[in-house]
Protein backbone atom coordinates (compact mmCIF):
# COMPACT_ATOMS: atom_id res chain seq x y z
CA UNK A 1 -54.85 7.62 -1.10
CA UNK A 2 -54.43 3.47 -0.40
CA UNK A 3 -51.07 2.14 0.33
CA UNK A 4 -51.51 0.26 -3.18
CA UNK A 5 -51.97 3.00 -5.14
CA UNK A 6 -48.99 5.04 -3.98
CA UNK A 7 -46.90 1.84 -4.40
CA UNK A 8 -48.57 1.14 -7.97
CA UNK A 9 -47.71 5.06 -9.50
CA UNK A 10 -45.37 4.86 -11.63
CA UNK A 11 -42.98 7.68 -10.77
CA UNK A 12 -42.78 6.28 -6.87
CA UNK A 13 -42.32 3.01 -8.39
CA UNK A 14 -39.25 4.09 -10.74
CA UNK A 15 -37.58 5.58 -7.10
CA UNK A 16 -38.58 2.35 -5.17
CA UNK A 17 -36.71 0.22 -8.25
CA UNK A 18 -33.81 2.55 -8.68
CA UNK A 19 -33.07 2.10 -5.00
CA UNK A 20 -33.51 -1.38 -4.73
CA UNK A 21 -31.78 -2.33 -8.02
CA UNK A 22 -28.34 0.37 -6.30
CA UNK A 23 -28.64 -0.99 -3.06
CA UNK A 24 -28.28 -4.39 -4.18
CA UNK A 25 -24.94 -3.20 -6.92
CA UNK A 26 -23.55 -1.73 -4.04
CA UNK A 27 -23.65 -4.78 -1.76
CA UNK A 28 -22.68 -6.83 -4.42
CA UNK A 29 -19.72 -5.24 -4.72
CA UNK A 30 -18.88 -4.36 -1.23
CA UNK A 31 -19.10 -7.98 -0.69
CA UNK A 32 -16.73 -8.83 -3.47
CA UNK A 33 -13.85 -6.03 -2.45
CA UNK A 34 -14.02 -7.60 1.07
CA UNK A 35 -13.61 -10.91 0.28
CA UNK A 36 -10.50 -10.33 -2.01
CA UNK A 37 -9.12 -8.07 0.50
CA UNK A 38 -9.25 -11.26 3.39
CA UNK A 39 -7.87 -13.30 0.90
CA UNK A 40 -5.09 -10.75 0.78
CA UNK A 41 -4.68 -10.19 4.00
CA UNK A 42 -4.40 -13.54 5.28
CA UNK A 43 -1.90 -15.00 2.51
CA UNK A 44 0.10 -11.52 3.85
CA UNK A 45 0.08 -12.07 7.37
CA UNK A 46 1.98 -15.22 6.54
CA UNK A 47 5.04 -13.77 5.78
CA UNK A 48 7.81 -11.73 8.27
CA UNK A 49 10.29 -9.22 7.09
CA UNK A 50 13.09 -11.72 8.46
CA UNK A 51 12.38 -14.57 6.02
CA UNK A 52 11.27 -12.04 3.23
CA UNK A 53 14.38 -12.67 2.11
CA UNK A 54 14.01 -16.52 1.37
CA UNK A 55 10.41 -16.20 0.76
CA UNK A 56 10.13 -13.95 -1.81
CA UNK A 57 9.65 -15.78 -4.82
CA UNK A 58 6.97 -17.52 -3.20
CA UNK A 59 5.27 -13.43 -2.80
CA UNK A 60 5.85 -13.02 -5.75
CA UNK A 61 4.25 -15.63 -7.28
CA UNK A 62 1.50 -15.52 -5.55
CA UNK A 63 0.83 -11.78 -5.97
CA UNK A 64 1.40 -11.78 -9.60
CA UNK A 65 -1.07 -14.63 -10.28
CA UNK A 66 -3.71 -13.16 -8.17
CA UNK A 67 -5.59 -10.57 -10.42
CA UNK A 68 -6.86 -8.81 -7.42
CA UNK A 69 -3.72 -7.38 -6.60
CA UNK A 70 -1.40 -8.24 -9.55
CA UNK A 71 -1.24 -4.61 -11.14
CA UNK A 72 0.21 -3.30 -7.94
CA UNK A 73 2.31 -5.46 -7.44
CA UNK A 74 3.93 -5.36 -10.65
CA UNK A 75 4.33 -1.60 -9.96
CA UNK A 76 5.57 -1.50 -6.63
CA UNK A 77 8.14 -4.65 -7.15
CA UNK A 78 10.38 -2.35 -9.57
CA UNK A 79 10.97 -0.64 -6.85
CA UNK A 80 12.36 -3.19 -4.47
CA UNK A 81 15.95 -3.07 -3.24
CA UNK A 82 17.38 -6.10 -2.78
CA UNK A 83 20.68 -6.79 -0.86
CA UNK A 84 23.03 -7.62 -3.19
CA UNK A 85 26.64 -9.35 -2.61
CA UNK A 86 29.56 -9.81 -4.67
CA UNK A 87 32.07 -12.59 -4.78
CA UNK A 88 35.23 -12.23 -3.83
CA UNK A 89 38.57 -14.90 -4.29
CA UNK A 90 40.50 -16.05 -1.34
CA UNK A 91 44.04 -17.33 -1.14
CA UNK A 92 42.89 -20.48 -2.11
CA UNK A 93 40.39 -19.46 -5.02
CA UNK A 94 37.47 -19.98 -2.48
CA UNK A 95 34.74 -17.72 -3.15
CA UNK A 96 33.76 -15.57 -0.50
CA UNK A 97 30.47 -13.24 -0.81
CA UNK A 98 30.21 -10.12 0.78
CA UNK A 99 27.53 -7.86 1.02
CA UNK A 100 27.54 -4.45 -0.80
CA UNK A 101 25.49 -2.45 1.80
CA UNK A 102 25.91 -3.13 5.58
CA UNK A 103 22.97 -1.45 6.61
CA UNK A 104 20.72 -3.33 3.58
CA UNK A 105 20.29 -6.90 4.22
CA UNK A 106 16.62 -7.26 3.72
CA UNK A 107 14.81 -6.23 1.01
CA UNK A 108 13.34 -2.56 0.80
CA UNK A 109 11.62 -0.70 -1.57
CA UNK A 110 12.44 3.01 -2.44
CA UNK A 111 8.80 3.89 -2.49
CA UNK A 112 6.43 3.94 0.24
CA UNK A 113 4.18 0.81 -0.02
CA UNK A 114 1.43 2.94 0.27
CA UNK A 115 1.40 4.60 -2.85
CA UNK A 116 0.73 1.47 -4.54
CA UNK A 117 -1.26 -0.37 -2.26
CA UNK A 118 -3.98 2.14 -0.78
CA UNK A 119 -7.87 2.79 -0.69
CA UNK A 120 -7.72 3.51 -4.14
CA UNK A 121 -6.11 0.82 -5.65
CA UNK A 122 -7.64 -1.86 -3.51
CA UNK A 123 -11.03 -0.93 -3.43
CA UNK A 124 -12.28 2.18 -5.60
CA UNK A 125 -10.80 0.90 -8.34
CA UNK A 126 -12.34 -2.48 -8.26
CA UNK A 127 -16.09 -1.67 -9.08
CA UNK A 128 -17.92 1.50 -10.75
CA UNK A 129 -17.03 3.84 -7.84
CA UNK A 130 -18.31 7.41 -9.16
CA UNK A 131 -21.42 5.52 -10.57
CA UNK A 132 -21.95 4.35 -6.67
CA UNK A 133 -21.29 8.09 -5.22
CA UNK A 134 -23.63 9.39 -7.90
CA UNK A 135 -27.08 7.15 -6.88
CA UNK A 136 -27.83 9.28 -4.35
CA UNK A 137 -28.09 12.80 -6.22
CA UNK A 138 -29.53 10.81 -8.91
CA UNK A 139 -32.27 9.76 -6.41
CA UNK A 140 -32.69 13.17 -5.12
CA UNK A 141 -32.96 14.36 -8.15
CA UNK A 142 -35.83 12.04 -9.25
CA UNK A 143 -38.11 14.02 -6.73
CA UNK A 144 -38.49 17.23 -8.61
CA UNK A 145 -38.36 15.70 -11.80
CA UNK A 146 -41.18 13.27 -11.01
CA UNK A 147 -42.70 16.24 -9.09
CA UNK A 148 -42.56 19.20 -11.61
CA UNK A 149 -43.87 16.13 -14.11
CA UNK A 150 -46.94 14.96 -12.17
CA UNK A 151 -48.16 18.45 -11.48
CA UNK A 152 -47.24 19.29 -15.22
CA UNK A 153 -49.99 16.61 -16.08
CA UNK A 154 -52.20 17.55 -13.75
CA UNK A 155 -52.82 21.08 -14.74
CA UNK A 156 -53.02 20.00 -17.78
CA UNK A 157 -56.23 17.90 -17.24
CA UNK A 158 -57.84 20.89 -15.90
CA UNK A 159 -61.13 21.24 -17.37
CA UNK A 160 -63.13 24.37 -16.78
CA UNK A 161 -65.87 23.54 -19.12
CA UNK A 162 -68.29 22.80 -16.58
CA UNK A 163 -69.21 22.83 -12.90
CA UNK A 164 -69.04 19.17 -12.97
CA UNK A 165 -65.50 18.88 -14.80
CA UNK A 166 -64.22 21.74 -12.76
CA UNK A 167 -64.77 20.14 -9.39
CA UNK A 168 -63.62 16.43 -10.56
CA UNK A 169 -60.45 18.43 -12.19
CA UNK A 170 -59.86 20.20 -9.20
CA UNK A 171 -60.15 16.73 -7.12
CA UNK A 172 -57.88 15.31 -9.76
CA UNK A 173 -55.24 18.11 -9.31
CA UNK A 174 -55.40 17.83 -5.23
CA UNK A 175 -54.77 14.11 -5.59
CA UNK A 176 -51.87 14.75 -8.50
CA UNK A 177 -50.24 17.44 -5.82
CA UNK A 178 -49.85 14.97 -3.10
CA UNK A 179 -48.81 12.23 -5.07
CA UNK A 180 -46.05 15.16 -6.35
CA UNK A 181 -45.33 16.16 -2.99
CA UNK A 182 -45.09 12.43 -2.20
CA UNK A 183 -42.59 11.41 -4.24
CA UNK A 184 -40.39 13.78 -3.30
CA UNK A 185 -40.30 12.37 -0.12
CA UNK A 186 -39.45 8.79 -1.14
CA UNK A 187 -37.08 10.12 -2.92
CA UNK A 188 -35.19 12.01 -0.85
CA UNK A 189 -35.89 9.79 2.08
CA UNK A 190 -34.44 6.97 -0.12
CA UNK A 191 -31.16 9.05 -0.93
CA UNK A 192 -30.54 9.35 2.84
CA UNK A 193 -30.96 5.85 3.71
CA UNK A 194 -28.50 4.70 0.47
CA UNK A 195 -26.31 7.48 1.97
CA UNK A 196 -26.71 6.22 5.17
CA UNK A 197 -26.11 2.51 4.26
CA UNK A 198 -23.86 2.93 2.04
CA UNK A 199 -20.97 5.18 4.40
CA UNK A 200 -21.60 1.73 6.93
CA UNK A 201 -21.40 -0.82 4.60
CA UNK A 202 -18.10 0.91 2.92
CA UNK A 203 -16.29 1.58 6.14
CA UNK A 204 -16.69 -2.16 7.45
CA UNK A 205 -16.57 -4.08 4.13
CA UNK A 206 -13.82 -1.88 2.55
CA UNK A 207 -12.23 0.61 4.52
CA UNK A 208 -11.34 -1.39 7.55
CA UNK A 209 -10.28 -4.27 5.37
CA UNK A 210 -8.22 -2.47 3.32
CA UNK A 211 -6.42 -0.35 6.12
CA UNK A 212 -5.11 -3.95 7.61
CA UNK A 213 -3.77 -4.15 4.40
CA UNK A 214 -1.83 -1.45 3.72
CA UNK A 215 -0.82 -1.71 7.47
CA UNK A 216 0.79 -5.13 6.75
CA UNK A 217 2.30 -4.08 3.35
CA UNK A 218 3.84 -1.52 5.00
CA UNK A 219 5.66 -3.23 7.94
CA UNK A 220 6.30 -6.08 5.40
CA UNK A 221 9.03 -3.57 3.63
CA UNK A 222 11.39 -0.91 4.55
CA UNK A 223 10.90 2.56 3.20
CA UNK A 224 14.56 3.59 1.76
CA UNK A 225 14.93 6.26 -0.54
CA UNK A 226 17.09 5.73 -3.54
CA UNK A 227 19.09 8.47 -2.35
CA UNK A 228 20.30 7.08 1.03
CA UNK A 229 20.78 3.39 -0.91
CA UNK A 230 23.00 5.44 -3.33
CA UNK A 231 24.77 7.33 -0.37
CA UNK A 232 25.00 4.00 1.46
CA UNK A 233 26.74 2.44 -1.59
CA UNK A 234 29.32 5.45 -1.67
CA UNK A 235 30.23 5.15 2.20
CA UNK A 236 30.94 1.54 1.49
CA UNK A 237 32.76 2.80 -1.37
CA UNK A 238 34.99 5.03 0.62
CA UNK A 239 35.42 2.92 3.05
CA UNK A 240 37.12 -0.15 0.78
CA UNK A 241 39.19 2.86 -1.07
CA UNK A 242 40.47 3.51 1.87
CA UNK A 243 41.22 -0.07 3.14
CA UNK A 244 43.09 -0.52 -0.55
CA UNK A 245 44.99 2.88 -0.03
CA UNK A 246 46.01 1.45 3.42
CA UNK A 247 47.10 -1.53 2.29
CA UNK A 248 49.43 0.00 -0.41
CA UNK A 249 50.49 2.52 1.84
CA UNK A 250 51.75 0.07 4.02
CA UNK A 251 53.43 -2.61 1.16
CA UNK A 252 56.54 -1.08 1.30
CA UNK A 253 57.16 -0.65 4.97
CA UNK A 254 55.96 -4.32 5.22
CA UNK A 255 58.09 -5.46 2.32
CA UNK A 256 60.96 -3.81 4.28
CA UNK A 257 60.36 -5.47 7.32
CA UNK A 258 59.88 -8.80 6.12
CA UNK A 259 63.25 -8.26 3.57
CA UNK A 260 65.00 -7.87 6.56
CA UNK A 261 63.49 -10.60 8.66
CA UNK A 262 64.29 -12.93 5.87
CA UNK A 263 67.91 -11.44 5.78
CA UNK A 264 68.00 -11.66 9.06
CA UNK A 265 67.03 -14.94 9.42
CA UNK A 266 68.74 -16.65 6.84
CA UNK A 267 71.56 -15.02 4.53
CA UNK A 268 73.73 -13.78 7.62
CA UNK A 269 73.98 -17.07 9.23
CA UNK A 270 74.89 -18.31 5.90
CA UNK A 271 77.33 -15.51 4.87
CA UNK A 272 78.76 -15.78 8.95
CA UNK A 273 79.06 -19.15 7.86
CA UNK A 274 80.90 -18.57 4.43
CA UNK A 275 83.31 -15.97 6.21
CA UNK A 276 84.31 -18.28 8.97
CA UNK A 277 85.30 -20.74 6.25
CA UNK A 278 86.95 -18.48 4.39
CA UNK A 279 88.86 -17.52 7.80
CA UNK A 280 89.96 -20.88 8.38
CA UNK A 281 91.16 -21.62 4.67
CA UNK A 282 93.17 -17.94 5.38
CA UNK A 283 94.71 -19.56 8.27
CA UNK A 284 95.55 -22.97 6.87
CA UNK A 285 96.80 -21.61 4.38
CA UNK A 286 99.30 -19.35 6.24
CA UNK A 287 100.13 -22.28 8.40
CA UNK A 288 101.31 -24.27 4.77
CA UNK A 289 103.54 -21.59 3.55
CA UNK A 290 105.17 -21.00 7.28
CA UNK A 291 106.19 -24.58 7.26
CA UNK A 292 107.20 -24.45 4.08
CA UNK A 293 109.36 -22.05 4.12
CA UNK A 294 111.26 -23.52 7.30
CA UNK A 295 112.00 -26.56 5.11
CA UNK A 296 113.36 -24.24 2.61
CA UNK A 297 115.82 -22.35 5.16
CA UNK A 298 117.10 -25.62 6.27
CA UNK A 299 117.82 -27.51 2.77
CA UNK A 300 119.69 -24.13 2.02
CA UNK A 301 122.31 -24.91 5.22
């Protein structure tokens, strides 16, 4: 049997098609996962968990634009925790703000990056994934179709009507068989190399990509469940409750202390001074009505 021939049948040339037509959907869209995932990973890398902070609408633009990514992202940032502050009035109406959370002053998210931005999300979900897993049992199975079919035909072209039609059936059948048997081998040979090709192509266009990502997403934000932000929030709760039950513990003893410091320091003088003057009209006045009362005596004699 010539090289030609086995190329021209027409089951061997369904397998040789099938593969070639899957091997080149598969690169296709390796190719087009990969470059979506360094365009991802280098507008990431940009960024540092210390100016997250000032940067984030700038992420978030970005991300929610980009339609490669822009589901996720839409997901994950409802879970973001950011660190809020509240104002608070001074003595002279300035506004002060004061963080809620001491230990939360970046932002986190309650849900680990991961869960949105993984293997799944950034790359099986981007192309016909199953379809791609499925080309190689679909190739394998095209040998015993093709097989059971060729021999199917051949036996029935068996013509015992003659010694003549006998033998030329019988050659017929032989060259049917191996043509069977043959292309069973292309196609399981041709499921092992898409197998083969297809496990290397995924783990270095995909897989590898991919991983940087989720790396980067994942040292990008803090893991915090809601539970400890919600403790968190309660200990700085307690603590201000007990800086205001402090404070009005203490009011009265202060307002003692500073009632008498202001006594102290003012009225007593003042009433030391009043009493002194009071003292001296006293003794004026006694001084008047002694000499008085001399002048008195001595009209009287």
């Amino acid at each position: 049997m010539t090289l030609l021939k086995i190329f021209t049948d027409i089951p061997i040339l369904i397998v040789i098609i099938t593969f070639t037509f899957s091997l080149i959907y598969c690169v296709k869209n390796y190719i087009f996962v990969n470059q979506n995932l360094k365009i991802f990973y280098n507008f990431i890398c940009n960024f540092k968990k210390t100016d997250l902070s000032f940067r984030f609408k700038e992420l978030d633009e970005w991300l929610s634009m980009n339609p490669y990514v822009s589901a996720s992202w839409l997901e994950f940032k409802n879970t973001l925790v950011f660190s809020e502050s509240v104002a608070l009035k001074g003595k002279n109406n300035n506004l002060t703000y004061k963080e809620v959370s001491t230990t939360v002053q970046n932002i986190q998210t309650t849900v680990d990056p991961l869960y949105f931005f993984n293997e799944e999300t950034l790359v099986t979900s981007k192309y016909n994934h199953k379809f791609i897993q499925t080309i190689p049992t679909i190739l394998t199975g095209f040998g015993p179709l093709f097989t059971f079919m060729n021999i199917a035909i051949a036996f029935g072209r068996i013509d015992f009507s003659s010694q003549e039609k006998t033998l030329s059936s019988v050659t017929g059948l032989m060259s049917s068989m191996q043509t069977a048997a043959l292309v069973s081998v292309i196609a399981v040979g041709s499921s092992l190399i898409f197998l083969l090709f297809e496990r290397i192509a995924y783990q270095i266009l995909c897989k590898s990509p991919a991983a940087k990502c989720e790396d980067v997403m994942s040292k990008l934000f803090d893991n915090i469940t809601s539970e400890k932000f919600l403790l968190e929030l309660l200990k700085e709760t307690k603590i201000q409750n007990n800086s205001v039950s402090n404070l009005i513990t203490s009011m009265p003893e202060h307002f003692k202390i500073s009632l008498e410091s202001g006594i102290a320091s003012n009225l007593v003088p003042y009433l030391e001074n009043v009493i002194f003057g009071l003292n001296q009209m006293n003794k004026n006045m006694k001084e008047i009505a002694k000499r008085n009362k001399v002048d008195d005596v001595d009209d009287l004699f």
